[in-house]
Protein backbone atom coordinates (compact mmCIF):
# COMPACT_ATOMS: atom_id res chain seq x y z
CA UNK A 1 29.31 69.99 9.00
CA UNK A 2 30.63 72.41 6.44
CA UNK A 3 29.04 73.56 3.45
CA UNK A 4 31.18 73.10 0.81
CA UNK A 5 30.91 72.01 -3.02
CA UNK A 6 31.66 68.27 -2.20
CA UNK A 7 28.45 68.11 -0.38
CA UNK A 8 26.58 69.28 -3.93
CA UNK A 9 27.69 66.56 -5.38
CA UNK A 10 25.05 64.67 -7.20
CA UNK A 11 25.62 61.70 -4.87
CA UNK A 12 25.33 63.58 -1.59
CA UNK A 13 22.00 66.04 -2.76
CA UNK A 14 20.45 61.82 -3.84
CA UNK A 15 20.94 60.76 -0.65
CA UNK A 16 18.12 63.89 0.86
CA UNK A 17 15.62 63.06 -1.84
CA UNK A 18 17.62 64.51 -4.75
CA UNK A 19 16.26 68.25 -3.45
CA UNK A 20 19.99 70.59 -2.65
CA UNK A 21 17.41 72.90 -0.83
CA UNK A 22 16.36 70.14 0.80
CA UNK A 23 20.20 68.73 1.71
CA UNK A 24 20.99 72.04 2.74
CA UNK A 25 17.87 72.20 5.10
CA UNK A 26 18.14 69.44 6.72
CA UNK A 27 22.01 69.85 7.25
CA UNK A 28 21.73 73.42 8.58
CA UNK A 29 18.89 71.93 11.15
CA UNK A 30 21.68 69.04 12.50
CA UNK A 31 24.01 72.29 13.45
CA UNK A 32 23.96 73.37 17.32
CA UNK A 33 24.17 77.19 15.69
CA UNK A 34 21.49 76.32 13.51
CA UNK A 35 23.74 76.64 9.71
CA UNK A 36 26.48 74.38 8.35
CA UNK A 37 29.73 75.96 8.77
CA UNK A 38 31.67 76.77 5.66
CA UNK A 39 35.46 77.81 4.29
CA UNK A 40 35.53 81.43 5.76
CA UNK A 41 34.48 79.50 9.32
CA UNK A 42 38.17 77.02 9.00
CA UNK A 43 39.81 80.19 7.42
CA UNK A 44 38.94 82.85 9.94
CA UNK A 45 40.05 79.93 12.60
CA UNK A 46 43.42 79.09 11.17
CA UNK A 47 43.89 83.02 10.67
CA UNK A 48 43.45 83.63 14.12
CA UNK A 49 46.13 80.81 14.68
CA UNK A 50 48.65 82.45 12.59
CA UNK A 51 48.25 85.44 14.31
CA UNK A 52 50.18 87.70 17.18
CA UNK A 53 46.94 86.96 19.20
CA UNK A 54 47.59 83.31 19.58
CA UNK A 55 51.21 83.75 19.80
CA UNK A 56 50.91 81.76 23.60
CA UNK A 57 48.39 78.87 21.94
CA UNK A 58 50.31 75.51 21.64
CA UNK A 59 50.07 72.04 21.22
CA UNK A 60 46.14 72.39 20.61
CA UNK A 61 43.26 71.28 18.82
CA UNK A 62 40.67 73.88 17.40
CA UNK A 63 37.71 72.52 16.66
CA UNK A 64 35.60 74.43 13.96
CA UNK A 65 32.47 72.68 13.81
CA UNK A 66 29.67 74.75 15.18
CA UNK A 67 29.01 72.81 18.08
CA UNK A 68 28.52 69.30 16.75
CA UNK A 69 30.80 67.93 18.75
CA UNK A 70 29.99 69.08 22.36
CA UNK A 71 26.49 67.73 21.39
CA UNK A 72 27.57 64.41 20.05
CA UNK A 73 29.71 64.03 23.88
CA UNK A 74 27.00 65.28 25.91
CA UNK A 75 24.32 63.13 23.82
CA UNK A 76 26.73 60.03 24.45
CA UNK A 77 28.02 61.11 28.08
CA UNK A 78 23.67 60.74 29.21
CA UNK A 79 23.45 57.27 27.99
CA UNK A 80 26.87 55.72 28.99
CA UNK A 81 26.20 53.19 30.99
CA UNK A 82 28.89 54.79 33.85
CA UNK A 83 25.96 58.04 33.58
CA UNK A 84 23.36 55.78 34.47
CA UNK A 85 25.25 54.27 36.88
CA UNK A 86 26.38 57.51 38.70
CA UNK A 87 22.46 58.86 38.42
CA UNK A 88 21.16 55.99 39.91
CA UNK A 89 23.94 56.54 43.01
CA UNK A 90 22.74 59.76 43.77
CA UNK A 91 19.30 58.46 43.70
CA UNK A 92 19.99 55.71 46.64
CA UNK A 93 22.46 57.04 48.93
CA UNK A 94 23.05 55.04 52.12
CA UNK A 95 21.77 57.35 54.82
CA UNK A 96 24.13 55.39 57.80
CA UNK A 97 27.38 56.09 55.62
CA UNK A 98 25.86 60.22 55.61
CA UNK A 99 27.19 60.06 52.11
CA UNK A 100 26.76 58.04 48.61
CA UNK A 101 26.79 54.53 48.99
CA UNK A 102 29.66 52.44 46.77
């Protein structure tokens, strides 16, 4: 999430109670690093992109988004149903195969 003037928009501060504190709160508190990412954050990254220090980087993605998107992949990876079905594996191995069963 990045903090930027399109999310003071009247619309967007409505939708949290009409309160920006408020919005801005409750944002920041959604971030893994605990603030809402703004312009410098996306400018610092594509910077460092640009730069002699990335010179060997290719063919890419950089995410810039504090976090937010490990969490959303480790939230989902704990309740796909392919997680449940390996945790419940390890839970009931066959002891005459000495190993998982299938």
């Amino acid at each position: 999430m990045m903090n930027t003037p399109m999310v003071h928009a009247a619309e967007v501060i409505a939708a949290y109670g009409g309160s920006a504190e408020e919005m801005v709160r409750r944002r920041d508190a959604q971030c893994p690093m605990g603030r809402m990412g703004d312009a410098w954050d996306v400018a610092y990254a594509a910077l460092f992109l640009a730069s002699d220090e990335a010179k060997y980087i290719t063919g890419t993605e950089l995410v810039v988004d504090g976090g937010l998107t490990v969490n959303c992949v480790s939230s989902r990876a704990e309740t796909h149903p392919s997680s449940k079905l390996q945790r419940h594996k390890r839970k009931h191995r066959d002891p005459r195969l000495g190993r998982k069963g299938a």
